[in-house]
PDB file of N, CA and C in Angstrom:
ATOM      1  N   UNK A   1      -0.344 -16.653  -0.151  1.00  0.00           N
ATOM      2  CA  UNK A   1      -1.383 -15.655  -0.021  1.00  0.00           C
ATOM      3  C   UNK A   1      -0.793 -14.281   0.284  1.00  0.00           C
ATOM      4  N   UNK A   2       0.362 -14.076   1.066  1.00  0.00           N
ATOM      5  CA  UNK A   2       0.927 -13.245   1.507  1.00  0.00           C
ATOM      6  C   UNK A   2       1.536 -12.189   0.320  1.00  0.00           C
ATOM      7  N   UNK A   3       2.272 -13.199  -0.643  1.00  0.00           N
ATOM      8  CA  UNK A   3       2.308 -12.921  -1.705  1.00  0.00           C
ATOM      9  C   UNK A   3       1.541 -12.008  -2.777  1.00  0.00           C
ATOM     10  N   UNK A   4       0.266 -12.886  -2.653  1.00  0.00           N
ATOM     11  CA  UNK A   4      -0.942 -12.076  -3.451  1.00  0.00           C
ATOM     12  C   UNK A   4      -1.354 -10.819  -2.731  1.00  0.00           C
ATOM     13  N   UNK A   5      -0.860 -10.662  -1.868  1.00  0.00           N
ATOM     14  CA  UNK A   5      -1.361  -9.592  -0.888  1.00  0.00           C
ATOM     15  C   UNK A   5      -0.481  -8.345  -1.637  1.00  0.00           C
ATOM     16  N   UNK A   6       0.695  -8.644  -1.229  1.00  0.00           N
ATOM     17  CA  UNK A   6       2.018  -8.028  -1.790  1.00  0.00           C
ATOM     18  C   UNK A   6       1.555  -7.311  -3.530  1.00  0.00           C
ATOM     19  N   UNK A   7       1.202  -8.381  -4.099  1.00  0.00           N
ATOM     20  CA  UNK A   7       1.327  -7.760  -5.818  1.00  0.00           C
ATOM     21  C   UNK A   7      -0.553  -6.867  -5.477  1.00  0.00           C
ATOM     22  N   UNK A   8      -1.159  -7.010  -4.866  1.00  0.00           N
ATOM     23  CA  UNK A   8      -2.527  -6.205  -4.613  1.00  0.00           C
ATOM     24  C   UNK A   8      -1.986  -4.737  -4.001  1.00  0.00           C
ATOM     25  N   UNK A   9      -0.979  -4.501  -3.277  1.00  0.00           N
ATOM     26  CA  UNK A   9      -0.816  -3.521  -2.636  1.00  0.00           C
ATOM     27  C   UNK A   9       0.308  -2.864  -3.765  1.00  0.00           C
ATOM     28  N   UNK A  10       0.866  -3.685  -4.524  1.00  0.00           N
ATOM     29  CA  UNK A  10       2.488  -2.885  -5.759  1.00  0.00           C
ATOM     30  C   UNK A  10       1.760  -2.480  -6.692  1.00  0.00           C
ATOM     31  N   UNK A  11       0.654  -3.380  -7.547  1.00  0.00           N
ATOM     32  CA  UNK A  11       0.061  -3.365  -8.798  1.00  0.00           C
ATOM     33  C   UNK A  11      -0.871  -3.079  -8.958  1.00  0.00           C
ATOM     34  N   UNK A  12      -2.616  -3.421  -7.721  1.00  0.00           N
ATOM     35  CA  UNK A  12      -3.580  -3.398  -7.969  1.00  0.00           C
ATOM     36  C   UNK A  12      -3.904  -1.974  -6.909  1.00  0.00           C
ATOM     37  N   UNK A  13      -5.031  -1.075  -7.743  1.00  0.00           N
ATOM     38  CA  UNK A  13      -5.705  -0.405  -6.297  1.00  0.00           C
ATOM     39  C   UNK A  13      -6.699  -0.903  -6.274  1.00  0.00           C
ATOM     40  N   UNK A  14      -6.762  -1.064  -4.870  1.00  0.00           N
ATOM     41  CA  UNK A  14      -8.716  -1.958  -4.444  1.00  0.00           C
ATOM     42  C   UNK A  14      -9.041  -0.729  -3.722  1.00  0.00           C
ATOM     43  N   UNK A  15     -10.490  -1.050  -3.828  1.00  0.00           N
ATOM     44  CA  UNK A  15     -10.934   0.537  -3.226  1.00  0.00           C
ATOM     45  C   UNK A  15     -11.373  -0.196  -1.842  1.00  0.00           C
ATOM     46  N   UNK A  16     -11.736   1.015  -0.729  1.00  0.00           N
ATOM     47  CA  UNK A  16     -11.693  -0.113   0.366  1.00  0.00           C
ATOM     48  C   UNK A  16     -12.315  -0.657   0.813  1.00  0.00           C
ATOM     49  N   UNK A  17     -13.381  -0.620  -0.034  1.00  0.00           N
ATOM     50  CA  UNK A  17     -14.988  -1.764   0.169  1.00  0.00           C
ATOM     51  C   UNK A  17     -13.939  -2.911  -0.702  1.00  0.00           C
ATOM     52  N   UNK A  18     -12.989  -2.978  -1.291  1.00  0.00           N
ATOM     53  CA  UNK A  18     -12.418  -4.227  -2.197  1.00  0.00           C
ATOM     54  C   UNK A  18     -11.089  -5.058  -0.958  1.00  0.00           C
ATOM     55  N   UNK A  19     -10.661  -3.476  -0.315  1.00  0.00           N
ATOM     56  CA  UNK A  19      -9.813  -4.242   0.666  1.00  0.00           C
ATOM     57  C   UNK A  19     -10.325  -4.768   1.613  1.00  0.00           C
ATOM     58  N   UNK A  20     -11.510  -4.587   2.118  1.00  0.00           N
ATOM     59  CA  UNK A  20     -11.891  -4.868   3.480  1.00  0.00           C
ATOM     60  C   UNK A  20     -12.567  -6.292   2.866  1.00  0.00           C
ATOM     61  N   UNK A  21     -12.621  -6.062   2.237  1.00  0.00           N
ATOM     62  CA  UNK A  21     -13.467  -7.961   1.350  1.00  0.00           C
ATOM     63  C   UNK A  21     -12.504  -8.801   1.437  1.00  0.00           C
ATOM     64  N   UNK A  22     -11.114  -8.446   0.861  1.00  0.00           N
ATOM     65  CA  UNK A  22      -9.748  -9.226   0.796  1.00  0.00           C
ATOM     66  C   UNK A  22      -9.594  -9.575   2.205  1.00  0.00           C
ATOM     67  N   UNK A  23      -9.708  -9.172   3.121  1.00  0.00           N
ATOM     68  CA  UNK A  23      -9.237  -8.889   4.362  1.00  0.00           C
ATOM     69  C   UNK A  23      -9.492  -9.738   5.125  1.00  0.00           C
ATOM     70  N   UNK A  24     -11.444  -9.562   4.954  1.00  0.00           N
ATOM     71  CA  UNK A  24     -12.245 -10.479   5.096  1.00  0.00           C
ATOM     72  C   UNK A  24     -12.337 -12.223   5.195  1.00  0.00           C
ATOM     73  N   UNK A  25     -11.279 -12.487   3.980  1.00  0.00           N
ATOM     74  CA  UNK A  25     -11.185 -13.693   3.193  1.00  0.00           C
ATOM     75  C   UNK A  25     -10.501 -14.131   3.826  1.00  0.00           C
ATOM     76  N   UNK A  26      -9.221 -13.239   4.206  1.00  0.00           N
ATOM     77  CA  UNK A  26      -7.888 -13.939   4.272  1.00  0.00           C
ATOM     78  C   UNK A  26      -8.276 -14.592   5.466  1.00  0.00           C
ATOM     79  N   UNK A  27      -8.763 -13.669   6.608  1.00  0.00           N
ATOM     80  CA  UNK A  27      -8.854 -13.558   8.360  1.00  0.00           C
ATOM     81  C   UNK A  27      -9.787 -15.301   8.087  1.00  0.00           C
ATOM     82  N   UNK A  28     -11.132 -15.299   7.751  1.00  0.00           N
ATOM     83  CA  UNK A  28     -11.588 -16.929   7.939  1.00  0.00           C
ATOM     84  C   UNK A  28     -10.465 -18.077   7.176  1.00  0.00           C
ATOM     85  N   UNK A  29      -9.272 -17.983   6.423  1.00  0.00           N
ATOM     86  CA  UNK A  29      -8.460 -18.791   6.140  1.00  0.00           C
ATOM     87  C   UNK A  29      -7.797 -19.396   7.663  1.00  0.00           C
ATOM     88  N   UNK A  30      -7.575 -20.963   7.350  1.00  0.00           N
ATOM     89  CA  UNK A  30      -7.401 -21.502   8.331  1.00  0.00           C
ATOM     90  C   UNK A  30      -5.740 -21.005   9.404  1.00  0.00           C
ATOM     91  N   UNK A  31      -4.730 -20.398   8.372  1.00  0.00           N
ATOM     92  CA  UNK A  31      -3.587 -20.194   8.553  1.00  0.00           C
ATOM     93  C   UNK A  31      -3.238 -18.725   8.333  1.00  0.00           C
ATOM     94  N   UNK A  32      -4.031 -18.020   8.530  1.00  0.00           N
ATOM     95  CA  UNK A  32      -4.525 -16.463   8.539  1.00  0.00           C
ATOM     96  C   UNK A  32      -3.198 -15.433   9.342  1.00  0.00           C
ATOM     97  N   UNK A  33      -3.246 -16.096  10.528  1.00  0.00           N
ATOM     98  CA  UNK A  33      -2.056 -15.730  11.305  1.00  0.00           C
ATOM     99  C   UNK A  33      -0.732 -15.702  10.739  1.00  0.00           C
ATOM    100  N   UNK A  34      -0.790 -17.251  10.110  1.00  0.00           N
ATOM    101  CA  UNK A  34       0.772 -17.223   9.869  1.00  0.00           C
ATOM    102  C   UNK A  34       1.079 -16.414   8.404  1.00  0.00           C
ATOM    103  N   UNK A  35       0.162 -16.165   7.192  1.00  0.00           N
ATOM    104  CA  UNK A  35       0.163 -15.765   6.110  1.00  0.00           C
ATOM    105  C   UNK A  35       0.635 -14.471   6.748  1.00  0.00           C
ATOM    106  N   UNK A  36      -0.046 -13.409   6.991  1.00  0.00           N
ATOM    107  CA  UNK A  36      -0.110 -12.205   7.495  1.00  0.00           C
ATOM    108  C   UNK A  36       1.347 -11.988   8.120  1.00  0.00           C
ATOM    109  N   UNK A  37       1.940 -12.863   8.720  1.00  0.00           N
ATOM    110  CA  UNK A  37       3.332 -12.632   9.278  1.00  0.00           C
ATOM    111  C   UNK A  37       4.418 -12.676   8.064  1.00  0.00           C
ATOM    112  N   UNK A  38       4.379 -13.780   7.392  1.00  0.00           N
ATOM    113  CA  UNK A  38       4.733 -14.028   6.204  1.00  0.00           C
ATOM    114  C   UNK A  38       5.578 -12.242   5.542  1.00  0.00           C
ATOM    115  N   UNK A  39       6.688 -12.215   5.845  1.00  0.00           N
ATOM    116  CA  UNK A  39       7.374 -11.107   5.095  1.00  0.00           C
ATOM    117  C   UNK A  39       7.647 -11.064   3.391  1.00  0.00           C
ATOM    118  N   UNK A  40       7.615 -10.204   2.906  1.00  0.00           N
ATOM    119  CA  UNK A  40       7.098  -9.972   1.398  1.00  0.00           C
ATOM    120  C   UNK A  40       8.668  -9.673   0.988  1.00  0.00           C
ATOM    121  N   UNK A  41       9.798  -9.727   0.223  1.00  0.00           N
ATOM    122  CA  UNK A  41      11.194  -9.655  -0.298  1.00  0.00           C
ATOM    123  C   UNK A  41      11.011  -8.218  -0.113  1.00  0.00           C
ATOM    124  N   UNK A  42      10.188  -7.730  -1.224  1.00  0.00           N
ATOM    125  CA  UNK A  42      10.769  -6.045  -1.325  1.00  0.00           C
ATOM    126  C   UNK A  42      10.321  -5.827  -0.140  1.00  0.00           C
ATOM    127  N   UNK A  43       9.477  -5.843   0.614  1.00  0.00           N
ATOM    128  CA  UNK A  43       9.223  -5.400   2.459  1.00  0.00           C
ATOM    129  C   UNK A  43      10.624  -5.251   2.655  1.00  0.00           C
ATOM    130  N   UNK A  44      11.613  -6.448   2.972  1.00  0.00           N
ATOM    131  CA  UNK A  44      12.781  -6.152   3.605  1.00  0.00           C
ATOM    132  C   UNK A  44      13.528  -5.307   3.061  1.00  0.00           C
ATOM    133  N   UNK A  45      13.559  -5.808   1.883  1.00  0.00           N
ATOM    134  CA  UNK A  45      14.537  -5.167   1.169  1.00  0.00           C
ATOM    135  C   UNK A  45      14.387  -3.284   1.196  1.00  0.00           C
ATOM    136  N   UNK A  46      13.082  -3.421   1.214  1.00  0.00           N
ATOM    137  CA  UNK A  46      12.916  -1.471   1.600  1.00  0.00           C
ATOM    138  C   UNK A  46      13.425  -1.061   2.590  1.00  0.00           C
ATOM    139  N   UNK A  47      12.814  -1.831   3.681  1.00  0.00           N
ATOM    140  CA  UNK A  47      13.921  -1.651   5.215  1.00  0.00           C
ATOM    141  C   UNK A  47      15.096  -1.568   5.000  1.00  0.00           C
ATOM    142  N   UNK A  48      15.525  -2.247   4.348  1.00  0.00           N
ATOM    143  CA  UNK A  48      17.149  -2.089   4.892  1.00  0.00           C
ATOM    144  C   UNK A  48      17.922  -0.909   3.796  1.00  0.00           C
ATOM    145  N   UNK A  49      17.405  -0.922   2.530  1.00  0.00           N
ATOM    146  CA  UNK A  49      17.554   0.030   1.863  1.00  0.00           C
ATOM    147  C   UNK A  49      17.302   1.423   2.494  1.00  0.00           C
ATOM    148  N   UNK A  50      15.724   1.994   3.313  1.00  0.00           N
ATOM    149  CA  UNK A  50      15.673   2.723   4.283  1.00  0.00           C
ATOM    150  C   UNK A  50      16.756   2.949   5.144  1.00  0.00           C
ATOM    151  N   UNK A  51      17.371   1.728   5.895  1.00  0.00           N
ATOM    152  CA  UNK A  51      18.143   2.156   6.948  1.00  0.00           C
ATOM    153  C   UNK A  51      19.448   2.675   6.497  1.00  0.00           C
ATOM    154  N   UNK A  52      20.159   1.840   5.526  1.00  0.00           N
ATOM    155  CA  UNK A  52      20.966   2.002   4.895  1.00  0.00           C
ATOM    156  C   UNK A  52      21.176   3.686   4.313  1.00  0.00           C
ATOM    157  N   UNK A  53      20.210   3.886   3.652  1.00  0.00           N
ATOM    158  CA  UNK A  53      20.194   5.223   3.541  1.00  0.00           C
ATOM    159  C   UNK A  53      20.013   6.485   4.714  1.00  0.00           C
ATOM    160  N   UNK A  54      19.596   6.161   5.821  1.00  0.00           N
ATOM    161  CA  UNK A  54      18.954   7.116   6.808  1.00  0.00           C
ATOM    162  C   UNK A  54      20.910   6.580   7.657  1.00  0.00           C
ATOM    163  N   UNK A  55      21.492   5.774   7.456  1.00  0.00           N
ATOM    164  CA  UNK A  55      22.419   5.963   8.021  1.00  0.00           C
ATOM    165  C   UNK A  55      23.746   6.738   7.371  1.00  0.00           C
ATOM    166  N   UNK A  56      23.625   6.612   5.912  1.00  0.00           N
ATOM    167  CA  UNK A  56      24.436   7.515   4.732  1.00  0.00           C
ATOM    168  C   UNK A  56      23.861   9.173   5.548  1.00  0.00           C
ATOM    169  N   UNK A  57      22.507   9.593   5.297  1.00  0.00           N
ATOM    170  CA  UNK A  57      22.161  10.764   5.621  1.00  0.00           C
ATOM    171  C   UNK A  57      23.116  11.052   6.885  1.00  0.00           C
ATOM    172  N   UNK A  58      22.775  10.322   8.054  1.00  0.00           N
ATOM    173  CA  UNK A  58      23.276  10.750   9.288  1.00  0.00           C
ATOM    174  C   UNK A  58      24.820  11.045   9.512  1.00  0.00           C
ATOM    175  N   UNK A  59      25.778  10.438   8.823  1.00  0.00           N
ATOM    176  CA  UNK A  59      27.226  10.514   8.464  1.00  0.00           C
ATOM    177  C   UNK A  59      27.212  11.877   7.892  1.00  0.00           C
ATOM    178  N   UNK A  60      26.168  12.056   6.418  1.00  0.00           N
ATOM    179  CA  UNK A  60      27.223  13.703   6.005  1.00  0.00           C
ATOM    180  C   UNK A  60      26.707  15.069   6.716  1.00  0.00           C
ATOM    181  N   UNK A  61      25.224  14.522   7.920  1.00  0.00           N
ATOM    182  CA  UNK A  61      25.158  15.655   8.577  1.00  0.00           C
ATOM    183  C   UNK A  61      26.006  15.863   9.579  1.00  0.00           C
ATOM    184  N   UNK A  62      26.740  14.778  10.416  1.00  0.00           N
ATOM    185  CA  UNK A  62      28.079  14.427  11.078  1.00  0.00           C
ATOM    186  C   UNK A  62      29.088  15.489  10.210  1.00  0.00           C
ATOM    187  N   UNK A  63      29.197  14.988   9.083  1.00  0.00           N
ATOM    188  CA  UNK A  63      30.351  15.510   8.299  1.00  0.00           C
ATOM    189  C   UNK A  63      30.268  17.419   7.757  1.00  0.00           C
ATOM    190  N   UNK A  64      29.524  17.485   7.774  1.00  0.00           N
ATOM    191  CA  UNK A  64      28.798  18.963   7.566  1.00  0.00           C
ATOM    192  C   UNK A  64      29.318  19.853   8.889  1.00  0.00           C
ATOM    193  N   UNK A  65      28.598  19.398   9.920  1.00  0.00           N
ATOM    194  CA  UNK A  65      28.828  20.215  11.001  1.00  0.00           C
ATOM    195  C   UNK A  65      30.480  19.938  11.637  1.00  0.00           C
ATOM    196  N   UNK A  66      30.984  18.852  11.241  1.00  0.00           N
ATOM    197  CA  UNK A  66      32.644  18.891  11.393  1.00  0.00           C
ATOM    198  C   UNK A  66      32.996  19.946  10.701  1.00  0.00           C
ATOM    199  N   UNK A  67      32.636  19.777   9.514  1.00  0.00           N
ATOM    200  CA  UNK A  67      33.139  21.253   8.426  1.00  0.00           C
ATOM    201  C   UNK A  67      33.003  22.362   8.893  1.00  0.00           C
ATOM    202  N   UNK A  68      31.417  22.546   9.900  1.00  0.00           N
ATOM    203  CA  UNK A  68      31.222  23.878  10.229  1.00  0.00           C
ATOM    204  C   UNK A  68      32.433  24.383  11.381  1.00  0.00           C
ATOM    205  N   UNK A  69      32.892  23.278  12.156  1.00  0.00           N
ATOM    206  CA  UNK A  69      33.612  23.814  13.392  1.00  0.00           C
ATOM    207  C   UNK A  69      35.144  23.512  12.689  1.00  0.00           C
ATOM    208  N   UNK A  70      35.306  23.419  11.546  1.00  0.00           N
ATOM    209  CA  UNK A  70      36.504  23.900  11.530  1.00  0.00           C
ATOM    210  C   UNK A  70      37.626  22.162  11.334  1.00  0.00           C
ATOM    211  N   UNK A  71      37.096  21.175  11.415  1.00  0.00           N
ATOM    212  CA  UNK A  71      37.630  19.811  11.063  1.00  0.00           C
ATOM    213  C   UNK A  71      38.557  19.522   9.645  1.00  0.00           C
ATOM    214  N   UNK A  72      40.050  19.396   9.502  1.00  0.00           N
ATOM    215  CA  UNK A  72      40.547  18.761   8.409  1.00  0.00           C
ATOM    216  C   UNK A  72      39.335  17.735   7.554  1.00  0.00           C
ATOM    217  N   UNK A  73      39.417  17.971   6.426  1.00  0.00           N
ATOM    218  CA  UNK A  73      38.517  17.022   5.355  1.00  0.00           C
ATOM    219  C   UNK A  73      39.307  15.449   5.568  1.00  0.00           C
ATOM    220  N   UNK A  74      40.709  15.302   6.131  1.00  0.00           N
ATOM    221  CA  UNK A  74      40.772  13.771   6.443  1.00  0.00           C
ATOM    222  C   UNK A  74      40.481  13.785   7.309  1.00  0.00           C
ATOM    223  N   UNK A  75      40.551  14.549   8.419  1.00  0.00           N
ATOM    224  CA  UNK A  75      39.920  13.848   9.594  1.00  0.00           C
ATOM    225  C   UNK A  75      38.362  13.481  10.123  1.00  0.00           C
ATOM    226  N   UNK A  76      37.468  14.281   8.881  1.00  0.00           N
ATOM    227  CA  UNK A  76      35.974  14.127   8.685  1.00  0.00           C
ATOM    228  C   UNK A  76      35.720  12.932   8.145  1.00  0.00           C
ATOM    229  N   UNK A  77      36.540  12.511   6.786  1.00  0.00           N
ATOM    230  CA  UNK A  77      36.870  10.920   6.078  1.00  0.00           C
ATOM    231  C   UNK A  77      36.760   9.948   6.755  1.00  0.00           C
ATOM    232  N   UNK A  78      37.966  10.436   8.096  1.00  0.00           N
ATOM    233  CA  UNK A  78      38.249   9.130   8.616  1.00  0.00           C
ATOM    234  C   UNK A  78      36.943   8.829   9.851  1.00  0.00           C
ATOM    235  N   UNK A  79      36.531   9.656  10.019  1.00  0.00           N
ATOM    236  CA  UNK A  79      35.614  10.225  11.459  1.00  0.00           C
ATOM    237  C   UNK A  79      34.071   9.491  11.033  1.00  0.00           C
ATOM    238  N   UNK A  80      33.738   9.948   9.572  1.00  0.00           N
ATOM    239  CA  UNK A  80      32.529   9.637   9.156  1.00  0.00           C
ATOM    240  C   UNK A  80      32.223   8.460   8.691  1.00  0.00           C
ATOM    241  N   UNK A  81      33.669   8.326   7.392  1.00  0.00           N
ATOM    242  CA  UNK A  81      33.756   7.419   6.304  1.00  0.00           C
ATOM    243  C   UNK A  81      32.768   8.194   5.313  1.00  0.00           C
ATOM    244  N   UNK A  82      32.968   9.182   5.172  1.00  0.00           N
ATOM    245  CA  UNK A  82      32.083   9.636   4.039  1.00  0.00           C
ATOM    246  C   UNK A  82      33.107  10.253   3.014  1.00  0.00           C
ATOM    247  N   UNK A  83      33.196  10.295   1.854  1.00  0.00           N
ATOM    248  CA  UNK A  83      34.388   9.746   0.525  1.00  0.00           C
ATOM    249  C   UNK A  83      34.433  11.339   0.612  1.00  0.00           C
ATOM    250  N   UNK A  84      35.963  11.775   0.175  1.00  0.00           N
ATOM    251  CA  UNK A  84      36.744  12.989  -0.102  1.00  0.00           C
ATOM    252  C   UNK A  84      35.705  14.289  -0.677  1.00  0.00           C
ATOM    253  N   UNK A  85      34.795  12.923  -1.894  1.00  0.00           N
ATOM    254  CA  UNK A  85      34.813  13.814  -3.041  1.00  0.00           C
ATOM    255  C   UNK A  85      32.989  14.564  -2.763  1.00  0.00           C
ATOM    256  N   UNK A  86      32.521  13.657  -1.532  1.00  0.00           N
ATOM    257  CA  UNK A  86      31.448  13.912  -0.751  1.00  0.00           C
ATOM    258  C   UNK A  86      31.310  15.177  -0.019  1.00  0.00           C
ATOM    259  N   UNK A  87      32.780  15.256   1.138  1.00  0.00           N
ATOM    260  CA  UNK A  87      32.824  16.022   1.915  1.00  0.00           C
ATOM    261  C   UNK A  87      33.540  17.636   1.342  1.00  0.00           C
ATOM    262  N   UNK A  88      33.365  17.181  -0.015  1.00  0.00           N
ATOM    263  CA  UNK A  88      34.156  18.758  -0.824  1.00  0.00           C
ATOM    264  C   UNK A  88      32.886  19.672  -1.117  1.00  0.00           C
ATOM    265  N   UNK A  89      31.805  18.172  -1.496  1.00  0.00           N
ATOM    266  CA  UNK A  89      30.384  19.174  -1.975  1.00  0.00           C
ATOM    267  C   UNK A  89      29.719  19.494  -0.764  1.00  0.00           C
ATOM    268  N   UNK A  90      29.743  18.791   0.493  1.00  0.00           N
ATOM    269  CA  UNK A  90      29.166  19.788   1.595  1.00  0.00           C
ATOM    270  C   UNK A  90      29.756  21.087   1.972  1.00  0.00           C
ATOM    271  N   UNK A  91      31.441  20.829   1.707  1.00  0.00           N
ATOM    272  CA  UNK A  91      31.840  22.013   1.672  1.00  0.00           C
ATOM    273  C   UNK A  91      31.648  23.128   1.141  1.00  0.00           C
ATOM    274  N   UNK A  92      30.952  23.282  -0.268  1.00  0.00           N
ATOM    275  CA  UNK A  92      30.850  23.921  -1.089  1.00  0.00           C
ATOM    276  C   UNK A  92      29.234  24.333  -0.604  1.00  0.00           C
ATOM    277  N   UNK A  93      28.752  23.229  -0.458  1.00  0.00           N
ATOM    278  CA  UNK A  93      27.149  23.950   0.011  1.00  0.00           C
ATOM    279  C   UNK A  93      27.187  24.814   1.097  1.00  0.00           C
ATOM    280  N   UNK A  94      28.437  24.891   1.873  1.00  0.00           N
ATOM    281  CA  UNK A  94      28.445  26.039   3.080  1.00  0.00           C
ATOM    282  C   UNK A  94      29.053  27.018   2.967  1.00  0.00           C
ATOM    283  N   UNK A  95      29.734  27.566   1.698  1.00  0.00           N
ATOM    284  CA  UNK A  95      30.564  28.298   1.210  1.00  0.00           C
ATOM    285  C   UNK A  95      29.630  29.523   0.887  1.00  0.00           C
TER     286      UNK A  95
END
């Protein structure tokens, strides 16, 4: 069910006299609780893709403001782990 929930929220728009009906349905299902907990693949997979990315972001603003105070580009590399050819184009965006 959790499932069907999932492809209603990717594929379908319900308007919300259609969601609150769905909603409706699910909640008198006997196992309502546990469906609803029930995690959806791309759910996670967005999370971690999210984090994954919000932690890339946080490294080249690390790496940026090393640049600003004056940091060797290896020692930003080694500091951040953010690739050579990364920390040349922040360079260039502060130029």
């Amino acid at each position: 069910m959790r499932m069907i929930l999932g492809f209603f929220e990717r594929y379908l728009i319900l308007s919300e006299q259609e969601e609150e009906r769905l909603m409706t349905e699910i909640k008198q299902m006997d196992d309502s609780d546990e469906i609803m907990h029930l995690p959806i693949s791309w759910e996670e997979k967005g999370k971690k893709e999210g984090k994954k990315e919000g932690e890339i972001e946080a490294r080249r603003k690390v790496a940026l403001e090393m640049l600003k105070e004056g940091f060797t580009i290896d020692v930003i590399e080694k500091v951040t782990l953010v690739d050579r050819e990364e920390i040349a184009k922040l360079k260039k965006s502060i130029i």
